[in-house]
Protein backbone atom coordinates (compact mmCIF):
# COMPACT_ATOMS: atom_id res chain seq x y z
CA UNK A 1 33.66 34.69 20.87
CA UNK A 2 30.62 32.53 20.47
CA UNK A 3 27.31 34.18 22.01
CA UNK A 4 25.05 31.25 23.80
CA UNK A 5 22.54 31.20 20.82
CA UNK A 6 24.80 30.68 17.90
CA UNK A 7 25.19 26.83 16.46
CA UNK A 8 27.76 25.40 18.16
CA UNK A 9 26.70 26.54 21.63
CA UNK A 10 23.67 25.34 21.30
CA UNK A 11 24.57 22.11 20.44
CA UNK A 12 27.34 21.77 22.56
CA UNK A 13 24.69 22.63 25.61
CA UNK A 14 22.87 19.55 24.50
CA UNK A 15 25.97 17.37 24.66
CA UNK A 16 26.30 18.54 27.63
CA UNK A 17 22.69 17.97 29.27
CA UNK A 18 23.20 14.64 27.51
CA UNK A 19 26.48 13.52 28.89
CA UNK A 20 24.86 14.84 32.46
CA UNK A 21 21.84 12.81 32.63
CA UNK A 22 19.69 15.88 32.61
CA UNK A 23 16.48 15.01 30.87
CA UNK A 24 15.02 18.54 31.06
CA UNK A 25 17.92 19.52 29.73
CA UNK A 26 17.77 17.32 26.79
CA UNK A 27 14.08 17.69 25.66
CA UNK A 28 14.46 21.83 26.15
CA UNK A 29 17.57 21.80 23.21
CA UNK A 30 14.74 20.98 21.11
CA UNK A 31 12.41 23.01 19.29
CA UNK A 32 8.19 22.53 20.20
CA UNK A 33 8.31 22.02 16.04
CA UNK A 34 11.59 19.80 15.24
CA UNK A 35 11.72 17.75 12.54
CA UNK A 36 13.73 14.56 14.31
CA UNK A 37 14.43 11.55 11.91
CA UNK A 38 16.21 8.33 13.02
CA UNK A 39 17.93 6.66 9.85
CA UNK A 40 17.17 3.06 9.72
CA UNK A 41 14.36 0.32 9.42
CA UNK A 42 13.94 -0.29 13.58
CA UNK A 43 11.07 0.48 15.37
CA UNK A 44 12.64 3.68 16.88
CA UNK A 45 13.55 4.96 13.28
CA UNK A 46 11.56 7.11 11.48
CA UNK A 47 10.37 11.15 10.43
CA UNK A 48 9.02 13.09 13.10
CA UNK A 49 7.24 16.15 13.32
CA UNK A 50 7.33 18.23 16.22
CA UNK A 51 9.19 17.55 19.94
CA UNK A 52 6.30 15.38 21.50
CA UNK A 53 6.04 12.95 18.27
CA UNK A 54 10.12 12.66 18.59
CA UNK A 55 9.88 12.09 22.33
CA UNK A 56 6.89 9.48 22.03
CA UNK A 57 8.36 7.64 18.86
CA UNK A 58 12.29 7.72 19.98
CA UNK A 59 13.90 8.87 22.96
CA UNK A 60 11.00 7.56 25.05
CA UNK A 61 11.23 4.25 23.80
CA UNK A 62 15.28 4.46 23.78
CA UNK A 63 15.30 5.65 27.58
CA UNK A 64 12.46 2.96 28.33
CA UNK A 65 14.45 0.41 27.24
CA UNK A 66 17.48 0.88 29.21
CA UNK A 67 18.93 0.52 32.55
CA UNK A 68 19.07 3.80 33.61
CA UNK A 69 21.19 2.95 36.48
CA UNK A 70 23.97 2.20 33.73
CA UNK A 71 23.36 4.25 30.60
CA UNK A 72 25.35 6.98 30.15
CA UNK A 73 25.34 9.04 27.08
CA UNK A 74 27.48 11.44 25.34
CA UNK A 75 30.28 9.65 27.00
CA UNK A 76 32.60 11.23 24.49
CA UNK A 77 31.31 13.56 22.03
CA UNK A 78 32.98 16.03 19.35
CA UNK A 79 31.85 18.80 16.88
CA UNK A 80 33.62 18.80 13.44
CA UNK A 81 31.47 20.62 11.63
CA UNK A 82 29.78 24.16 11.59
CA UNK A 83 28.61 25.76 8.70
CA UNK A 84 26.36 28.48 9.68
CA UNK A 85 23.50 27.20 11.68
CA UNK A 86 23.99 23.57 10.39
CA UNK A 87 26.43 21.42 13.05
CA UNK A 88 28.07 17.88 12.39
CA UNK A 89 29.03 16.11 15.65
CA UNK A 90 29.60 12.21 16.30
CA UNK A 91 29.10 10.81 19.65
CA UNK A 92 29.50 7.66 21.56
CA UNK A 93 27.58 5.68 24.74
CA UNK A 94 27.61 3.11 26.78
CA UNK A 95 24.81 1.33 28.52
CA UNK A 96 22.96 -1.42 29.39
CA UNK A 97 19.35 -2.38 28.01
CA UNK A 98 16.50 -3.78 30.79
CA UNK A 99 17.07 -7.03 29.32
CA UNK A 100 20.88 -7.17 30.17
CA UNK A 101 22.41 -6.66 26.58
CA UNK A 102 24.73 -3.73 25.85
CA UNK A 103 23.87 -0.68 23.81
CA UNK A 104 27.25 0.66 23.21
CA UNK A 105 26.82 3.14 20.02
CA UNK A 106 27.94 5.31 17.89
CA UNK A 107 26.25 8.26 16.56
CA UNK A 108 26.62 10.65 13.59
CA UNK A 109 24.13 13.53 14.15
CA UNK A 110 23.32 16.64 12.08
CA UNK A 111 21.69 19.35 13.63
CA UNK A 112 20.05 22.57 12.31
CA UNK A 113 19.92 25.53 14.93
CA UNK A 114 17.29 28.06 14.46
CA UNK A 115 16.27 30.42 17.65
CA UNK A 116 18.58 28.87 20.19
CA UNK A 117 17.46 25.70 19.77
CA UNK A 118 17.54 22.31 17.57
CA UNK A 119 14.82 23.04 14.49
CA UNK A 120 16.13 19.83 12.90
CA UNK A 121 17.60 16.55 14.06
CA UNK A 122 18.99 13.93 11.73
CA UNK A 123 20.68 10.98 13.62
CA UNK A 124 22.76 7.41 12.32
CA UNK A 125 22.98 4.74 14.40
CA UNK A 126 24.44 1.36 14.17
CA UNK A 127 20.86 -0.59 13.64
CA UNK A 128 22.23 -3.77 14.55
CA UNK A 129 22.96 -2.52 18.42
CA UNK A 130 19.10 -0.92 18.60
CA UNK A 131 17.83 -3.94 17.34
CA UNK A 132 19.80 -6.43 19.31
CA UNK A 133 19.97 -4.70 22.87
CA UNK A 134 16.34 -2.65 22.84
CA UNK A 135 14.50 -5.23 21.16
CA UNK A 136 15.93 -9.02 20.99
CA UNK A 137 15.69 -8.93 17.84
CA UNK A 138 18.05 -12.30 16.98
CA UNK A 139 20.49 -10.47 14.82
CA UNK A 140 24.46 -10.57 15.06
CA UNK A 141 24.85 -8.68 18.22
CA UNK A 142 28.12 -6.58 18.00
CA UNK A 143 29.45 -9.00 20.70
CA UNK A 144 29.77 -11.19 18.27
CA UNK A 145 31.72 -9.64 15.54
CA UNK A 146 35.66 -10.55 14.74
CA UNK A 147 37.30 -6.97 15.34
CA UNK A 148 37.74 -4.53 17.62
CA UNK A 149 35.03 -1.87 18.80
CA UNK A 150 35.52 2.00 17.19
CA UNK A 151 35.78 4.33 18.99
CA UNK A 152 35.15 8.45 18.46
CA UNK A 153 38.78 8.93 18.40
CA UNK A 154 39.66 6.89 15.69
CA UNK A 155 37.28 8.28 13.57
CA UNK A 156 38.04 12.02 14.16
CA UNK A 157 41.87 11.62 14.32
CA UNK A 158 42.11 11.00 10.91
């Protein structure tokens, strides 16, 4: 049985907080000194050092953006991975950005679990969506593309 400190707990309490809304939740799975990067070239991509710096730089500017009426993340969420304290998971959301586009997303997210607690945060996004929904950036919004969505269940039933 898993105690409520080893890996997978810890990140499967984030999914949870995540999936609820609960933004104390959230910001307390993470270490004061987490290393957080966002893989990509947008302007919520990036290294960063410490909790505040990933709060300030990402998730601040994420949340900001959208309607928080209808964003909801961790809509579906699954762990494949655990090796020790190092956890794989891939997760999806759906919302809706201030300036009425969609962010619908998926997410590939590796997480390193040291004291109860994310220590390290590395995250893939689809850039295109950021761009598009949080910042109008005129690029090929995912609307506009010739196939159907994927979803977190045809990548993990595989």
């Amino acid at each position: 049985m898993s105690n409520s400190n080893d890996a997978r707990s810890v990140v499967e309490r984030w999914y949870t907080a995540l999936a609820a809304g609960d933004v104390d939740g959230v910001v307390a799975g993470f270490h004061p000194d987490v290393v957080a990067s966002v893989v990509g070239s947008t302007p919520v991509s990036g290294r960063f050092i410490g909790r505040d710096a990933f709060l300030a730089g990402t998730l601040g500017v994420v949340f900001e953006a959208l309607d928080p009426q209808r964003a909801r993340f961790a809509k579906d969420w699954s762990i494949f991975a655990v090796d020790g304290q190092r956890v794989v998971g891939l997760m999806s959301g759906d919302a809706v950005a201030r300036n009425g586009h969609p962010y619908n997303s998926i997410y590939c997210q590796l997480f390193t679990i040291g004291c109860g607690q994310i220590v390290e945060y590395l995250e893939f996004v689809d850039t295109v969506v950021v761009e598009a929904a949080l910042f109008d950036n005129p690029l090929v919004r995912p609307s506009e593309l010739q196939r159907e969505p994927m979803s977190i269940t045809d990548l993990v039933s595989r």
